[in-house]
N, C-alpha and C. Protein backbone atom coordinates (compact mmCIF):
# COMPACT_ATOMS: atom_id res chain seq x y z
N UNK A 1 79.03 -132.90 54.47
CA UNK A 1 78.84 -131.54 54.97
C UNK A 1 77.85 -130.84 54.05
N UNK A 2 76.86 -129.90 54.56
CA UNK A 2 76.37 -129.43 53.56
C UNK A 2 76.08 -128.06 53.99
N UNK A 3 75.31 -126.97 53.11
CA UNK A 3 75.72 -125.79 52.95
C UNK A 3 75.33 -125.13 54.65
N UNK A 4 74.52 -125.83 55.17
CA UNK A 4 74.46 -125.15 56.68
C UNK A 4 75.37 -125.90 57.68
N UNK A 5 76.31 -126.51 57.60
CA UNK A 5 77.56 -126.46 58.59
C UNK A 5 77.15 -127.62 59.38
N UNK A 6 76.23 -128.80 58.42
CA UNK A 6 75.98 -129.74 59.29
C UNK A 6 76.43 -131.08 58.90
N UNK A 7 77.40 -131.49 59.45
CA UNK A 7 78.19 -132.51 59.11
C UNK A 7 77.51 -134.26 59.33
N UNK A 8 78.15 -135.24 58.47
CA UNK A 8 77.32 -136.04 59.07
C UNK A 8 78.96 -137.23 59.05
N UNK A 9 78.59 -138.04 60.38
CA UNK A 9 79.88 -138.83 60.44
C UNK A 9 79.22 -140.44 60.38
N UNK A 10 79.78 -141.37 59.84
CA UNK A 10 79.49 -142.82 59.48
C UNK A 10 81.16 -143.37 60.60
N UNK A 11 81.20 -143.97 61.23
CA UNK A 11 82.18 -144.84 62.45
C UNK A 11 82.07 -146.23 61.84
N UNK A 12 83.42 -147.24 61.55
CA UNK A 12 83.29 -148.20 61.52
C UNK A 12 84.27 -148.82 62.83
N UNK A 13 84.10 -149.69 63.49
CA UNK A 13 85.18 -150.24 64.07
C UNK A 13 85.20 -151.92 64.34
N UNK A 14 86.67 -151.85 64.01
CA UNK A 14 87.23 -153.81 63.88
C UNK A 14 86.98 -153.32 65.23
N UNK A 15 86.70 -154.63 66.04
CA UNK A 15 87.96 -155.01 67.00
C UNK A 15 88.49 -156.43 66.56
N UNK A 16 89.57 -156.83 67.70
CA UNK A 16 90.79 -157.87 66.92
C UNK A 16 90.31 -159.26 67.57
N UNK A 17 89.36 -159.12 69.01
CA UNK A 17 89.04 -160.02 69.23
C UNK A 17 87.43 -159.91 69.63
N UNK A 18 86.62 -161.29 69.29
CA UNK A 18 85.41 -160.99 69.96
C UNK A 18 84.67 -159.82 71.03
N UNK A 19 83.89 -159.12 71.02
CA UNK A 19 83.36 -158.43 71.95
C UNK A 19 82.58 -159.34 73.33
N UNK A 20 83.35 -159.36 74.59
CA UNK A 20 82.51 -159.72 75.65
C UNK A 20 81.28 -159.43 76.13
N UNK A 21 80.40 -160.29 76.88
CA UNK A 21 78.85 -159.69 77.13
C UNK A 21 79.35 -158.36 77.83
N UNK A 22 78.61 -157.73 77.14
CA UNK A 22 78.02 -156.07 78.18
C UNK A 22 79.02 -154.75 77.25
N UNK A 23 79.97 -155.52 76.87
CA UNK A 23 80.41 -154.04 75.93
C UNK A 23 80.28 -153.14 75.52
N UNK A 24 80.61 -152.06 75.53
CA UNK A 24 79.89 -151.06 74.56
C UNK A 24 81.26 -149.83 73.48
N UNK A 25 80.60 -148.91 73.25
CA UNK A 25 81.64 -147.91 72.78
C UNK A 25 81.28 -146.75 73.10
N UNK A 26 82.10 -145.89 73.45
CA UNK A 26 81.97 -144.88 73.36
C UNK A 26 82.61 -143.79 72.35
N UNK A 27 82.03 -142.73 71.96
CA UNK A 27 82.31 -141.56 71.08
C UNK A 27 82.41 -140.60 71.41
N UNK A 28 83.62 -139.82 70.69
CA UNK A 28 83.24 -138.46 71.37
C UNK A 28 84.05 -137.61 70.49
N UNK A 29 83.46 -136.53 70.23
CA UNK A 29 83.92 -135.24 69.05
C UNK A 29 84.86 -134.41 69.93
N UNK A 30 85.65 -133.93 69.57
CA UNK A 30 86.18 -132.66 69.90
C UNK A 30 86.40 -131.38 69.17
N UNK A 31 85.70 -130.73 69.65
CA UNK A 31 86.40 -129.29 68.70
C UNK A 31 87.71 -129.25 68.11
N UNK A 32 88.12 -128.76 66.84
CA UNK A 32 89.37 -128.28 66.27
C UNK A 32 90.50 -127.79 67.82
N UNK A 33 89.79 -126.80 68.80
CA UNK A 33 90.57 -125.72 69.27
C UNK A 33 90.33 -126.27 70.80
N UNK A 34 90.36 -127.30 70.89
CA UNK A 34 90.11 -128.13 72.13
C UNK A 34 88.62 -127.84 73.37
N UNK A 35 88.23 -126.88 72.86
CA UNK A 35 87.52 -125.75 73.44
C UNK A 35 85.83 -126.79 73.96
N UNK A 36 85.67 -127.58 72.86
CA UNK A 36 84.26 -128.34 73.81
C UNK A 36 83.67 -129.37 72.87
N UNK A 37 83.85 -130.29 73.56
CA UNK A 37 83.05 -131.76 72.80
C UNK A 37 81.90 -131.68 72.17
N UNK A 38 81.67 -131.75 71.29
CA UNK A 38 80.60 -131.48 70.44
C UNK A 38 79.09 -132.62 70.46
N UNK A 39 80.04 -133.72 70.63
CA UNK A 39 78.76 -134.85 71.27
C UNK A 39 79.63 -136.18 72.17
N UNK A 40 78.88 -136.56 72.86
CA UNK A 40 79.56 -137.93 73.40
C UNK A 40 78.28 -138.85 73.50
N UNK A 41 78.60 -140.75 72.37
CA UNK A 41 77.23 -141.32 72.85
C UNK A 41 77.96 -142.34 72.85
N UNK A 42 77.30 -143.34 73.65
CA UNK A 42 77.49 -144.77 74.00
C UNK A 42 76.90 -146.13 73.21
N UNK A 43 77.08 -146.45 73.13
CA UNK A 43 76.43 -147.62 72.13
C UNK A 43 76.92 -148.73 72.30
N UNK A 44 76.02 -149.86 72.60
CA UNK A 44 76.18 -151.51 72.88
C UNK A 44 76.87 -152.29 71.60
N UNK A 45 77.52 -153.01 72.15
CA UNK A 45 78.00 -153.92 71.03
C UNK A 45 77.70 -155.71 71.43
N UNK A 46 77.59 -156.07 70.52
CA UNK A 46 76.83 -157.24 70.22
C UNK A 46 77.44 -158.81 71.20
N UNK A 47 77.30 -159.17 71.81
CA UNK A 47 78.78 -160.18 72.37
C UNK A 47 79.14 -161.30 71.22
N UNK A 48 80.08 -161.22 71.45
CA UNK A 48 81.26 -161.82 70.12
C UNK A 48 81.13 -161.41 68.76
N UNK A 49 80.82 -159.92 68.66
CA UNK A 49 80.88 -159.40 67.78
C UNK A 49 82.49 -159.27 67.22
N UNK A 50 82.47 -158.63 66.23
CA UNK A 50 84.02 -158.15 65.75
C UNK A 50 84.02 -156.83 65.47
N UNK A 51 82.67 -156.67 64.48
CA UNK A 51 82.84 -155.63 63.77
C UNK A 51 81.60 -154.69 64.43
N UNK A 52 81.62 -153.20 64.74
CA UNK A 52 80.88 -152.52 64.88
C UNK A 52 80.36 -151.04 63.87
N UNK A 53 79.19 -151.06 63.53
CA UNK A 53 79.08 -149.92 62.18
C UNK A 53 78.12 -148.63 62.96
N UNK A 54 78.23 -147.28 62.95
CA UNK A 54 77.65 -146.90 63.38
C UNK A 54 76.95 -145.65 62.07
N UNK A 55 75.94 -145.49 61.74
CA UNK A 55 75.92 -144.10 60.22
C UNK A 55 74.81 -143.09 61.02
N UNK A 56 74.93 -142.24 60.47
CA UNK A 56 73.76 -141.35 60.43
C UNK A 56 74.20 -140.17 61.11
N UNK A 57 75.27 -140.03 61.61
CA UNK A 57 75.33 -139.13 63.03
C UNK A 57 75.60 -137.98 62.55
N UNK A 58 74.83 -136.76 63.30
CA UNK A 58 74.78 -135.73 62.49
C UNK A 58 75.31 -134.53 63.70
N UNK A 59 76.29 -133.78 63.33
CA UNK A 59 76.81 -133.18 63.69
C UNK A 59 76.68 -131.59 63.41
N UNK A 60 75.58 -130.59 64.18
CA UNK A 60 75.65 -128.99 63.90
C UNK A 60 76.58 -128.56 63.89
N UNK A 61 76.86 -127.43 62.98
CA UNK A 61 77.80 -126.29 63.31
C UNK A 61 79.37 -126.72 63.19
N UNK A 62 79.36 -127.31 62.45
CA UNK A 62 80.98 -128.37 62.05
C UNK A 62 81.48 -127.24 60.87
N UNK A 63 82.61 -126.90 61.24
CA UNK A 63 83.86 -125.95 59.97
C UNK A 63 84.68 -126.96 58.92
N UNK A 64 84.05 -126.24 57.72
CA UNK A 64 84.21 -127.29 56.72
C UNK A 64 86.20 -127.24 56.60
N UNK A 65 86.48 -128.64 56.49
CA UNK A 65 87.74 -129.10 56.28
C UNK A 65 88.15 -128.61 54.70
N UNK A 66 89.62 -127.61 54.43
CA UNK A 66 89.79 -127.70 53.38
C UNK A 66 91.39 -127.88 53.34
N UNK A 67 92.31 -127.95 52.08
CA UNK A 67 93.54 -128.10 52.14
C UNK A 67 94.35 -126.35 52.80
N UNK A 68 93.44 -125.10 52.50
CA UNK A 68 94.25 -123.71 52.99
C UNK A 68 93.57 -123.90 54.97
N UNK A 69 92.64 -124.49 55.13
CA UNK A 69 92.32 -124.14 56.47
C UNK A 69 91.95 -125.42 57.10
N UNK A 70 92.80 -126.27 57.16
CA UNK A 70 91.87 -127.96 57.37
C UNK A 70 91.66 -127.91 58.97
N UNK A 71 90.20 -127.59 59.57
CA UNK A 71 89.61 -127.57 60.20
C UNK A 71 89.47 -129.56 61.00
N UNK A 72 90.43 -130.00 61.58
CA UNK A 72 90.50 -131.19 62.07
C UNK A 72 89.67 -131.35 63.94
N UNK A 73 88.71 -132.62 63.57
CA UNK A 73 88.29 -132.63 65.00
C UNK A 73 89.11 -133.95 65.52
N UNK A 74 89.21 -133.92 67.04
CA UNK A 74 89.14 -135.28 67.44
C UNK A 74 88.42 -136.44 67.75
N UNK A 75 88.49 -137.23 67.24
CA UNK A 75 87.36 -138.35 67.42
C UNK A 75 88.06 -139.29 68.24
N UNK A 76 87.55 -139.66 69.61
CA UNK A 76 87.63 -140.57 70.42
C UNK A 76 86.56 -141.76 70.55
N UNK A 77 87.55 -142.87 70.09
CA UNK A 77 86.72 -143.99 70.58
C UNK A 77 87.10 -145.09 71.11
N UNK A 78 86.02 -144.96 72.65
CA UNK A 78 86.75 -146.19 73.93
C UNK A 78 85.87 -147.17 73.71
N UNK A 79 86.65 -148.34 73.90
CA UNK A 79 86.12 -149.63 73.66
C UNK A 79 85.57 -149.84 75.84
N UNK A 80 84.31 -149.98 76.23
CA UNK A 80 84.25 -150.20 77.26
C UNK A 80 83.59 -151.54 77.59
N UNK A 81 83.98 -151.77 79.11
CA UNK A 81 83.75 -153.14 79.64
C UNK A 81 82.45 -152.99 80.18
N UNK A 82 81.68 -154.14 80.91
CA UNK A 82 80.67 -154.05 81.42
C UNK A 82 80.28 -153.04 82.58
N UNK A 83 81.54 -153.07 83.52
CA UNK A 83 81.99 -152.08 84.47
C UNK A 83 81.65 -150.45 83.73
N UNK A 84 81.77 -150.24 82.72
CA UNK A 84 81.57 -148.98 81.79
C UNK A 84 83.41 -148.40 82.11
N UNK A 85 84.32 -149.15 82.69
CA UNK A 85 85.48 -149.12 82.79
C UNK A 85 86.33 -149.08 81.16
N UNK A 86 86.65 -148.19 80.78
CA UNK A 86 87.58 -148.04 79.37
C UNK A 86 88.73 -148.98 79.64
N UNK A 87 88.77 -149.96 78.73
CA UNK A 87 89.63 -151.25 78.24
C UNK A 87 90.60 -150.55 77.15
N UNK A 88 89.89 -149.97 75.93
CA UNK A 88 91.08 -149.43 74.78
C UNK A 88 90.78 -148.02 74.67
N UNK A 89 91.79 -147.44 73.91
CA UNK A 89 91.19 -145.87 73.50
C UNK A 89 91.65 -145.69 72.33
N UNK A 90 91.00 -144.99 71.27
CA UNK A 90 92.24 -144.58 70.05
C UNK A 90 91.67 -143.36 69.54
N UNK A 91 91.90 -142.28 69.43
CA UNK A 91 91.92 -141.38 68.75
C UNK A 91 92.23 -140.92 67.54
N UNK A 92 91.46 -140.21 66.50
CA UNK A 92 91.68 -140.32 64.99
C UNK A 92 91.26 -138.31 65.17
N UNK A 93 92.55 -137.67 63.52
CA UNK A 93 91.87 -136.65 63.61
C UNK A 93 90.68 -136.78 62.00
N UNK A 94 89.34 -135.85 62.43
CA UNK A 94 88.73 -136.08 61.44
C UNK A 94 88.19 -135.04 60.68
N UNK A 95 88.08 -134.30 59.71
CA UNK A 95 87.90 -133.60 58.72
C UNK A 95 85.88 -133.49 57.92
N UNK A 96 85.27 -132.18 58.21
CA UNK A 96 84.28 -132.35 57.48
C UNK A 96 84.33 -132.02 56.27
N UNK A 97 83.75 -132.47 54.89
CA UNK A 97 83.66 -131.92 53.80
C UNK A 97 82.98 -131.96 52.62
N UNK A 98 82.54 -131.38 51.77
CA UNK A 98 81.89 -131.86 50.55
C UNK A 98 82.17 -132.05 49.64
N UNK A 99 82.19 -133.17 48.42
CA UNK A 99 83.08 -133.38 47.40
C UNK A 99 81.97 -133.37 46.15
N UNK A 100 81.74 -133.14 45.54
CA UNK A 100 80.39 -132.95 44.15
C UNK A 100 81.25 -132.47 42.84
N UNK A 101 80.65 -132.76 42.24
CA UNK A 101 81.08 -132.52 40.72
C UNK A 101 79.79 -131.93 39.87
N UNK A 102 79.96 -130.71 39.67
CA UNK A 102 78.50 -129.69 39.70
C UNK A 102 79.26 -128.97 37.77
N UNK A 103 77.96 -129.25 36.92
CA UNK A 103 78.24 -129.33 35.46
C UNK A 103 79.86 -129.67 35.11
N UNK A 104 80.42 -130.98 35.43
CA UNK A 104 81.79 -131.28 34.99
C UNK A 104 82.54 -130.61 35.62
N UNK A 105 82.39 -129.78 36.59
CA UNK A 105 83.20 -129.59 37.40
C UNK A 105 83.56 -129.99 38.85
N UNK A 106 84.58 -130.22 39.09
CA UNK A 106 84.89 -130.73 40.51
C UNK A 106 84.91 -129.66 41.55
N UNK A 107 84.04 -129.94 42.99
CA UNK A 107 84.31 -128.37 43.75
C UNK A 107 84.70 -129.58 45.32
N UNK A 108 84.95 -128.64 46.00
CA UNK A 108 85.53 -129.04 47.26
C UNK A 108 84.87 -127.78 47.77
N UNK A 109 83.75 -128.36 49.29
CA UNK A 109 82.69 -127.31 49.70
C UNK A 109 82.41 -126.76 48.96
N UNK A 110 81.83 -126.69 47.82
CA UNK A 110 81.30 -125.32 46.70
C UNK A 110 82.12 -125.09 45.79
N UNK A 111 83.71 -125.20 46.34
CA UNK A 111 84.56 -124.27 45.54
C UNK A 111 85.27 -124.91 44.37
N UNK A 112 84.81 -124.34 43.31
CA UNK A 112 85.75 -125.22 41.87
C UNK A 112 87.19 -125.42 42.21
N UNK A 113 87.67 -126.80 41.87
CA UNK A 113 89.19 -127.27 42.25
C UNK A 113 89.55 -127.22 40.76
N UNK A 114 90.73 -126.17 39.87
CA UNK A 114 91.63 -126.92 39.33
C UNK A 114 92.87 -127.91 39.63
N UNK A 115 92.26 -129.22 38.26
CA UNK A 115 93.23 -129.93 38.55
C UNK A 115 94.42 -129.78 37.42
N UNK A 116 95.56 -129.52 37.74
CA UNK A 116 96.67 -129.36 36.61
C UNK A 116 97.38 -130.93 36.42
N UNK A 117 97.16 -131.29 35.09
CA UNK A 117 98.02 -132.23 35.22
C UNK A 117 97.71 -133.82 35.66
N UNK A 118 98.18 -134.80 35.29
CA UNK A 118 98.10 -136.63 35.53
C UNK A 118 99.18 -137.06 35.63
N UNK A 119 99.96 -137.37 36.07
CA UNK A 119 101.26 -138.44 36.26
C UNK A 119 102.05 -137.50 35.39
N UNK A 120 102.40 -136.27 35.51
CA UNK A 120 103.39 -135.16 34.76
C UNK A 120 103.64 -134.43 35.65
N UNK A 121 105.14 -134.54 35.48
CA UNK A 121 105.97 -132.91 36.50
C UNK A 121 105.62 -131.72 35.61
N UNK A 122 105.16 -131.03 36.47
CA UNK A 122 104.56 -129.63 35.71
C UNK A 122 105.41 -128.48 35.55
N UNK A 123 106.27 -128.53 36.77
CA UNK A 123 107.33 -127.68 36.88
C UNK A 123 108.43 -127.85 36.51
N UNK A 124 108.91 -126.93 35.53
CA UNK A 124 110.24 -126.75 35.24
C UNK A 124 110.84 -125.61 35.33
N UNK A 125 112.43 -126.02 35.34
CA UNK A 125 112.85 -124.36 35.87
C UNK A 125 112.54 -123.22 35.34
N UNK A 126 112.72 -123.50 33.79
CA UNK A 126 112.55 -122.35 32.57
C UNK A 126 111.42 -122.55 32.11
N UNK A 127 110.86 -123.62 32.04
CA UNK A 127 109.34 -123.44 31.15
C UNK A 127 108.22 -123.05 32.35
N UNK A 128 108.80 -123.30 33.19
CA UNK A 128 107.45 -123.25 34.50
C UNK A 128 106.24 -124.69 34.16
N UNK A 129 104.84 -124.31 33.86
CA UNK A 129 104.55 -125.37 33.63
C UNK A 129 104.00 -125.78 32.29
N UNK A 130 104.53 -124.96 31.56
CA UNK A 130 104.68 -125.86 29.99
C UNK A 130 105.50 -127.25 29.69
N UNK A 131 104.83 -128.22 29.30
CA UNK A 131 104.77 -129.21 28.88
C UNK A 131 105.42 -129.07 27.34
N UNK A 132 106.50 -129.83 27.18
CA UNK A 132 107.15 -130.06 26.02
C UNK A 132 106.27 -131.05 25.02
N UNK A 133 106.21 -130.73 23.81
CA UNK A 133 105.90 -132.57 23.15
C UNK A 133 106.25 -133.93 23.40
N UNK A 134 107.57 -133.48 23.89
CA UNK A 134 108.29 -135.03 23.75
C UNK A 134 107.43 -135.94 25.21
């Protein structure tokens, strides 16, 4: 994601058995709020393929995913037959975001993340999150 709201998505997909001649896939975004598909494209797959990779895809106007507002799209992807007849479907929800580490610091979209803490309960009843010596 970057600072103008333009997301970019990389698709990998198994399938479990060879791809038949004429196959293809289809994609398709959905808005967070169901409200309108953002792109839908088709793309050939190889016959007796397994594996399909798709990168680059760039997505306008995408609301950056965070843990107070996680902005989730749907991603649909049909495995189709020669017929252009949908054989599988599976749906994933998917999240845009930026992760950088800007002078030693870690930000999520821009925003500095403290991290408290490594493999330590921080909270206690009475100390809150003071850490004892022991």
């Amino acid at each position: 994601l970057d600072l103008g709201g333009l997301g970019r998505l990389r698709l990998r997909v198994r399938l479990t058995a060879p791809a038949p001649r004429g196959s293809s896939v289809r994609m398709s975004l959905v808005h967070p709020d169901g409200s309108a598909c953002l792109f839908t494209e088709v793309a050939a797959i190889c016959e007796g393929c397994c594996d399909w990779e798709r990168g680059g895809l760039c997505v306008p106007g995408v609301r950056a995913w965070s843990a107070e507002s996680p902005a989730l799209y749907n991603l649909i992807i049909e495995l189709l037959c020669d017929s252009g007849a949908c054989v599988q479907a599976e749906c994933a929800s998917v999240g845009f975001r930026s992760v950088t580490i800007t002078t030693g610091q870690l930000c999520v979209n821009g925003v500095p993340v403290l991290i408290a803490g490594a493999n330590v309960h921080e909270m206690h009843p009475r100390r809150g999150k003071a850490v004892t010596e022991k």
